[in-house]
N, C-alpha and C. Protein backbone atom coordinates (compact mmCIF):
# COMPACT_ATOMS: atom_id res chain seq x y z
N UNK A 1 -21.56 11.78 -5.94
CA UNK A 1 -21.03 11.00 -4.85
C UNK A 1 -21.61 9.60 -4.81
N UNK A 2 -22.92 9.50 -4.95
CA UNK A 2 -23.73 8.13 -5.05
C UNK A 2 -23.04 7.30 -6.09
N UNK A 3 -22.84 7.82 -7.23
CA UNK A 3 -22.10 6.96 -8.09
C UNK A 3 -20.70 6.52 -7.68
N UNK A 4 -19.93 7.00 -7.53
CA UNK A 4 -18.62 6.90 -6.92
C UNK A 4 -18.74 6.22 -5.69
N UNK A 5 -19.70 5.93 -5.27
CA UNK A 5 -20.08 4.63 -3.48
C UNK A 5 -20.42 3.46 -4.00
N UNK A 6 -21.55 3.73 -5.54
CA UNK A 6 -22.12 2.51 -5.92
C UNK A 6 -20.58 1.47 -6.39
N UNK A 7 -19.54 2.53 -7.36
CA UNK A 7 -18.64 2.06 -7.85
C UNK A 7 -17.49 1.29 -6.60
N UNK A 8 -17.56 2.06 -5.90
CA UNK A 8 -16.72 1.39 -4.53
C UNK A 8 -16.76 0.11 -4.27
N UNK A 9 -18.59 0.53 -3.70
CA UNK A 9 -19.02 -1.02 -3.33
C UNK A 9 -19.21 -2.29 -4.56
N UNK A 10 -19.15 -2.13 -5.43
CA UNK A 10 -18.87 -2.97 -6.47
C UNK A 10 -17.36 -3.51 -6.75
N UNK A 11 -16.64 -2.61 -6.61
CA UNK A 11 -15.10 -3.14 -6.63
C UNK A 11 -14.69 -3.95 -4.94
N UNK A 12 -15.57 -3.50 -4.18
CA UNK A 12 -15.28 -4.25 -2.56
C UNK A 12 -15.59 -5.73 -3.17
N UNK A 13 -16.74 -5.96 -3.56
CA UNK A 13 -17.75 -7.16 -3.87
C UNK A 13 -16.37 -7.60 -4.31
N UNK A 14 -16.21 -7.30 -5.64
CA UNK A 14 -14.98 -8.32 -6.59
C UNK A 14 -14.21 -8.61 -5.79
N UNK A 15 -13.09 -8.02 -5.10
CA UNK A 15 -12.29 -8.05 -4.50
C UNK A 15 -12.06 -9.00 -3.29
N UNK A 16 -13.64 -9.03 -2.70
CA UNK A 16 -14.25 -10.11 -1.50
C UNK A 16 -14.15 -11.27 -2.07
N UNK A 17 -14.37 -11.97 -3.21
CA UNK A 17 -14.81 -13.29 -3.95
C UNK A 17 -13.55 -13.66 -4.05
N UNK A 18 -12.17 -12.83 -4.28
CA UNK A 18 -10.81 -13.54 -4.11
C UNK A 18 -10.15 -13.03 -2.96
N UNK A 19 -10.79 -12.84 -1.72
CA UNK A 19 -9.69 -12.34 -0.19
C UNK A 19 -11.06 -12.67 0.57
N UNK A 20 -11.31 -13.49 0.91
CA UNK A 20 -11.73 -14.25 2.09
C UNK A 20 -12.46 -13.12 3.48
N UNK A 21 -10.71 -12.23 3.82
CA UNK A 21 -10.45 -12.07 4.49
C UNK A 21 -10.76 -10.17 4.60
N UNK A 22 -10.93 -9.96 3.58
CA UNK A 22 -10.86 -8.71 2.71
C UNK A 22 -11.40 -7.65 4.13
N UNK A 23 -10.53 -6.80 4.61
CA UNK A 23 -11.24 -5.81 5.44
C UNK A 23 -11.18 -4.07 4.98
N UNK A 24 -12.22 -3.98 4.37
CA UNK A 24 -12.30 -2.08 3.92
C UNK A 24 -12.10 -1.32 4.75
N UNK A 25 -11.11 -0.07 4.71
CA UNK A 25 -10.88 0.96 5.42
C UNK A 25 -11.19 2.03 4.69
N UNK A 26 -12.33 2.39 5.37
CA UNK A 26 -12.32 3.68 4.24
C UNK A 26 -12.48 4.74 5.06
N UNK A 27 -11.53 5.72 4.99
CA UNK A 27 -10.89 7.20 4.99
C UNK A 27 -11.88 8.25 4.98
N UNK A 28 -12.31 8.72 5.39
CA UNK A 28 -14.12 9.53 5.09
C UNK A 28 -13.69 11.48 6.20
N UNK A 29 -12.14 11.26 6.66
CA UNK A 29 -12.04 12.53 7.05
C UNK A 29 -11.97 13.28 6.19
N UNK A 30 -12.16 14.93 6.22
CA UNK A 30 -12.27 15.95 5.67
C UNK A 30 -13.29 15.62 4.43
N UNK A 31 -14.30 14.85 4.28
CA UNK A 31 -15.15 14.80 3.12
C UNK A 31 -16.45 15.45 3.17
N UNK A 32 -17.05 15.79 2.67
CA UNK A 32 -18.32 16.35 2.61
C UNK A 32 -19.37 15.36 1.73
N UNK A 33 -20.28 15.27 2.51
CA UNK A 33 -21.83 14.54 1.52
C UNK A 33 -22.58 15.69 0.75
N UNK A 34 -22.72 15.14 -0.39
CA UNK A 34 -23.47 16.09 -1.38
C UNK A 34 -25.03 15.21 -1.36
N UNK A 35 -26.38 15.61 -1.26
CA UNK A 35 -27.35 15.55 -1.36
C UNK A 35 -28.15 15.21 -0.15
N UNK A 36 -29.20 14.55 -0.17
CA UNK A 36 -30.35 14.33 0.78
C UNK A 36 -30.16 13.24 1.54
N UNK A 37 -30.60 13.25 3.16
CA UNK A 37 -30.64 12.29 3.92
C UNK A 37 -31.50 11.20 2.89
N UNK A 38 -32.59 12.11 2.41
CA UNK A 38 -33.65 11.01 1.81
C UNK A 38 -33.14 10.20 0.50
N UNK A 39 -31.91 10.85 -0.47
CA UNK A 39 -31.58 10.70 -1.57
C UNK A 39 -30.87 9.14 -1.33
N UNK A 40 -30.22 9.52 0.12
CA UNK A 40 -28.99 8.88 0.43
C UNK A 40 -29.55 7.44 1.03
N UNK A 41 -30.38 7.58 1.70
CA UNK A 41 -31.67 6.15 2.34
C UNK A 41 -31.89 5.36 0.78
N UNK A 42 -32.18 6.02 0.01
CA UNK A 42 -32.94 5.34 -1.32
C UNK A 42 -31.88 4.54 -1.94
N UNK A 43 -30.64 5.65 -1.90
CA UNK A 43 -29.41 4.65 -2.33
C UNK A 43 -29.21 3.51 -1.65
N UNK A 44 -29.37 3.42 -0.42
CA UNK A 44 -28.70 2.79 0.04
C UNK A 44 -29.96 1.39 0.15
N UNK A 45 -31.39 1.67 -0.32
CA UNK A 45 -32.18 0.66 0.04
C UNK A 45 -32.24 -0.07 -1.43
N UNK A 46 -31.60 0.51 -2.52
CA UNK A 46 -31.45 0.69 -3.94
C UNK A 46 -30.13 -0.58 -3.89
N UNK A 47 -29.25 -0.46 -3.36
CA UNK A 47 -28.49 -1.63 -2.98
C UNK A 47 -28.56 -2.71 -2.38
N UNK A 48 -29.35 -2.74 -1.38
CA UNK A 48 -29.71 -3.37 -0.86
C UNK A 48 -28.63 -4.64 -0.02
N UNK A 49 -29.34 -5.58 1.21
CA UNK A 49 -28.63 -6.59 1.81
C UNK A 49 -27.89 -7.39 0.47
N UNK A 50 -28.43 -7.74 -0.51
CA UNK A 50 -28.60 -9.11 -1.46
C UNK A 50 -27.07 -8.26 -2.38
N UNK A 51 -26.75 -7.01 -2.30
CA UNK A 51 -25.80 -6.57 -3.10
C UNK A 51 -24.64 -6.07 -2.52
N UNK A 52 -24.39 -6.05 -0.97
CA UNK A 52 -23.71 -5.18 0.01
C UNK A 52 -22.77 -6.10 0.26
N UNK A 53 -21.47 -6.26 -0.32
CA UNK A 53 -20.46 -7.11 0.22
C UNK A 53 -20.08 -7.17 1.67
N UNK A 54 -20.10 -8.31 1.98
CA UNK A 54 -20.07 -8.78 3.57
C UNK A 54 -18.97 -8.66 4.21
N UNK A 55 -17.92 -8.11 3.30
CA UNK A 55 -16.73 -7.69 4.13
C UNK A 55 -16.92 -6.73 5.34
N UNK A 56 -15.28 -6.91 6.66
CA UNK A 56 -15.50 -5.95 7.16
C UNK A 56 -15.08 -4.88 6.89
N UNK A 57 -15.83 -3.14 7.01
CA UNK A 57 -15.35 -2.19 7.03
C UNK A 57 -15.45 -1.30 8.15
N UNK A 58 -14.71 -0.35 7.98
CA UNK A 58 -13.60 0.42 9.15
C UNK A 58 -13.99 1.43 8.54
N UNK A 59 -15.12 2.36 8.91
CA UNK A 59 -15.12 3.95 8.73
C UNK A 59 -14.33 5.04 9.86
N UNK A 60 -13.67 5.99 8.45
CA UNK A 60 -13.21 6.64 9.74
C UNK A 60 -13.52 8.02 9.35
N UNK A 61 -13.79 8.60 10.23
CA UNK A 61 -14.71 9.90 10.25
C UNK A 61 -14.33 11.16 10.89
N UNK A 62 -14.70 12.22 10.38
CA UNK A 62 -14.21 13.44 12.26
C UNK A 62 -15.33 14.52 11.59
N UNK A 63 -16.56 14.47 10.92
CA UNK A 63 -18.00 15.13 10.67
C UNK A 63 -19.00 14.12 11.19
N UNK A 64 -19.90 15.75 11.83
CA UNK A 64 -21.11 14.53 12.31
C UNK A 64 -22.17 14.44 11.21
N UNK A 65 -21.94 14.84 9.70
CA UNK A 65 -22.56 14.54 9.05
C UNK A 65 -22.36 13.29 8.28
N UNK A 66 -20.69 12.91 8.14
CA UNK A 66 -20.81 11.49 7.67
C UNK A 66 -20.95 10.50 8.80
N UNK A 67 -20.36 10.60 9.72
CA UNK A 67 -20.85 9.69 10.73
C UNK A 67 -22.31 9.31 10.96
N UNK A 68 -23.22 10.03 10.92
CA UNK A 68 -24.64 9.56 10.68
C UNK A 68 -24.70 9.02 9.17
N UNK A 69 -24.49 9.24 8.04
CA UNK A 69 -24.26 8.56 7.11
C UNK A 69 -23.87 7.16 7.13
N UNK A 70 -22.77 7.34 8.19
CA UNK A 70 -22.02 5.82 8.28
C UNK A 70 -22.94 4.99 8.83
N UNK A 71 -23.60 5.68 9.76
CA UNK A 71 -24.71 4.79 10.56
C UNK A 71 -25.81 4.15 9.93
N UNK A 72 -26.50 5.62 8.93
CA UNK A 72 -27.72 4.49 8.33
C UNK A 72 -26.88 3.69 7.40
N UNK A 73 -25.62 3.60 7.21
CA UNK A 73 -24.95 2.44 5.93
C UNK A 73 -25.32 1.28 6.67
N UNK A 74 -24.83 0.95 8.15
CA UNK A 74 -24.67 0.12 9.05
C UNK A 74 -25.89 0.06 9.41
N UNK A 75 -27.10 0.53 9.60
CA UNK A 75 -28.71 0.56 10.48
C UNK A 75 -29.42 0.10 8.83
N UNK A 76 -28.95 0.40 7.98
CA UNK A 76 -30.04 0.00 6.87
C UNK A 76 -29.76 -1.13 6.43
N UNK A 77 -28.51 -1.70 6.11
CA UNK A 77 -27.95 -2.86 5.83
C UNK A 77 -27.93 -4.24 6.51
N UNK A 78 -28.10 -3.72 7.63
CA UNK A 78 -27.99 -4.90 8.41
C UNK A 78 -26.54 -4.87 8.63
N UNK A 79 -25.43 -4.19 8.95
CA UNK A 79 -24.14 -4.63 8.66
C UNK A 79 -24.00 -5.32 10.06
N UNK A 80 -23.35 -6.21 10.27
CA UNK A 80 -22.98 -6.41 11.51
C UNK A 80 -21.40 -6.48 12.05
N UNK A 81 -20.70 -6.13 10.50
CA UNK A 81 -19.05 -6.06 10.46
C UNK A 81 -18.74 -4.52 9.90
N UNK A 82 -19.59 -3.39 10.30
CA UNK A 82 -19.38 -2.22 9.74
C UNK A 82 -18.83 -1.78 11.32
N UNK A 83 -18.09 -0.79 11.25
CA UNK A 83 -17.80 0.05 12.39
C UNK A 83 -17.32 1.62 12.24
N UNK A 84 -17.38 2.20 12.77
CA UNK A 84 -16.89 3.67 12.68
C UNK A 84 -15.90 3.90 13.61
N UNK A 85 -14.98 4.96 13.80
CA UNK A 85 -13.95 5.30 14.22
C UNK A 85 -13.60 6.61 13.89
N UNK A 86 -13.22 7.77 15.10
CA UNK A 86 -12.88 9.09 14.48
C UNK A 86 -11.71 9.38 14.50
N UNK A 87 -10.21 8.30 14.73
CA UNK A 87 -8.97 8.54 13.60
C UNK A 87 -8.47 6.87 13.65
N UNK A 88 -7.72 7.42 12.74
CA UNK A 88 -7.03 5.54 12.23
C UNK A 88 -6.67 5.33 13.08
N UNK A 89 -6.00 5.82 14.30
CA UNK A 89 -5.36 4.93 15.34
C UNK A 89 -6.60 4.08 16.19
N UNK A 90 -7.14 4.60 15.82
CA UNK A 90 -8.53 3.91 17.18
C UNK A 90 -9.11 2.40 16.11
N UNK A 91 -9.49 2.66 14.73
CA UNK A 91 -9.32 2.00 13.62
C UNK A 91 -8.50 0.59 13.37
N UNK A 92 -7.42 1.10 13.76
CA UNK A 92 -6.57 0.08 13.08
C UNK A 92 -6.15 -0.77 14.82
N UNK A 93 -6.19 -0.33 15.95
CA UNK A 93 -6.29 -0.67 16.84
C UNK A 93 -7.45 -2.20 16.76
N UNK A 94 -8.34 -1.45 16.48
CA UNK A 94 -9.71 -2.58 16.52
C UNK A 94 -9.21 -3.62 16.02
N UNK A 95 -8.16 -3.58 14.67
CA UNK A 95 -7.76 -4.61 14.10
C UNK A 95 -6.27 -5.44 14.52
N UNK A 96 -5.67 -4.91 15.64
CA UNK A 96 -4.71 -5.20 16.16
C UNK A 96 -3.86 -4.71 15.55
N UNK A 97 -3.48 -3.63 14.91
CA UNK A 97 -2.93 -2.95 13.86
C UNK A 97 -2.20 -2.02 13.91
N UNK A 98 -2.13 -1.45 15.34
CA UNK A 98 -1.63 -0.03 16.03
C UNK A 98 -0.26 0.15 16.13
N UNK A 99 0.33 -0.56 15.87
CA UNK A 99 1.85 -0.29 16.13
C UNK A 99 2.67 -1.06 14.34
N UNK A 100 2.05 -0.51 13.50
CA UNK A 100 2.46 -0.87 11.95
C UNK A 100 2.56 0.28 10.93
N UNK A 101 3.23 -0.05 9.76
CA UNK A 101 3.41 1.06 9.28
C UNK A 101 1.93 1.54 8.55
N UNK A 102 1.17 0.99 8.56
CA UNK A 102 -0.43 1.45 7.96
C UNK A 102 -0.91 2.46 8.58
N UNK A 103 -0.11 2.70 9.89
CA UNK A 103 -0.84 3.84 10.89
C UNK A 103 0.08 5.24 10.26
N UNK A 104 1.48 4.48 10.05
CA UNK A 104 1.85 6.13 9.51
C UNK A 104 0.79 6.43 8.15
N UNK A 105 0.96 5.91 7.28
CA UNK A 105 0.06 6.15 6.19
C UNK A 105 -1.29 6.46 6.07
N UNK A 106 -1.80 6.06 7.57
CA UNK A 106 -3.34 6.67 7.58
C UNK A 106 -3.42 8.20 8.11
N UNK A 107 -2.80 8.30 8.66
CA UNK A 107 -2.31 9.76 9.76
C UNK A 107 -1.56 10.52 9.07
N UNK A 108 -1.38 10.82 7.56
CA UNK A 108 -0.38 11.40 6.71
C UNK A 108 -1.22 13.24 7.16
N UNK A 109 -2.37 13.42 7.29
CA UNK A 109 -2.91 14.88 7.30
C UNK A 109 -3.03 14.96 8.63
């Protein structure tokens, strides 16, 4: 899983350097975390501020195990454009977004 976050956040980065504007939504219902609170701190201090693209992102969640996840992403980072949300409508709301077709497509399960 760590690899597949590191790879994420590396394709966010690129993606930020040509969209200004770039806002991540990332989808995190029905997922499960594989390893250690402690594994997961190291990753994430292993990345660090100096590598964490400054875009905003939109977690959306419905476990209270990634939601604390989401948190130390946001408490370790410094994020100050990270947010959580437990379904896309509340999500895409934040972004003025609630009445578009992105909401059918987030709400497909």
């Amino acid at each position: 899983m760590l690899n597949d976050y590191r790879l994420l956040l590396k394709e966010a980065s690129i993606i930020e350097k040509s969209h200004f504007n770039y806002t991540n939504i990332l989808d995190y219902r029905d997922t499960t975390i594989i390893g250690t609170v402690l594994e997961y701190t190291s990753f994430l201090r292993e990345v660090g501020k100096k590598k964490y693209s400054n875009s905003t992102k939109l977690f959306i969640v419905n476990s209270p195990r990634v939601y604390v996840a989401c948190n130390l992403f946001k408490d370790l980072l410094g994020s100050k454009n990270t947010y959580i949300f437990s379904s896309p409508k509340a999500a895409l709301h934040h972004l003025g977004l609630h009445n578009t077709e992105l909401k059918n497509f987030l709400e497909i399960n």
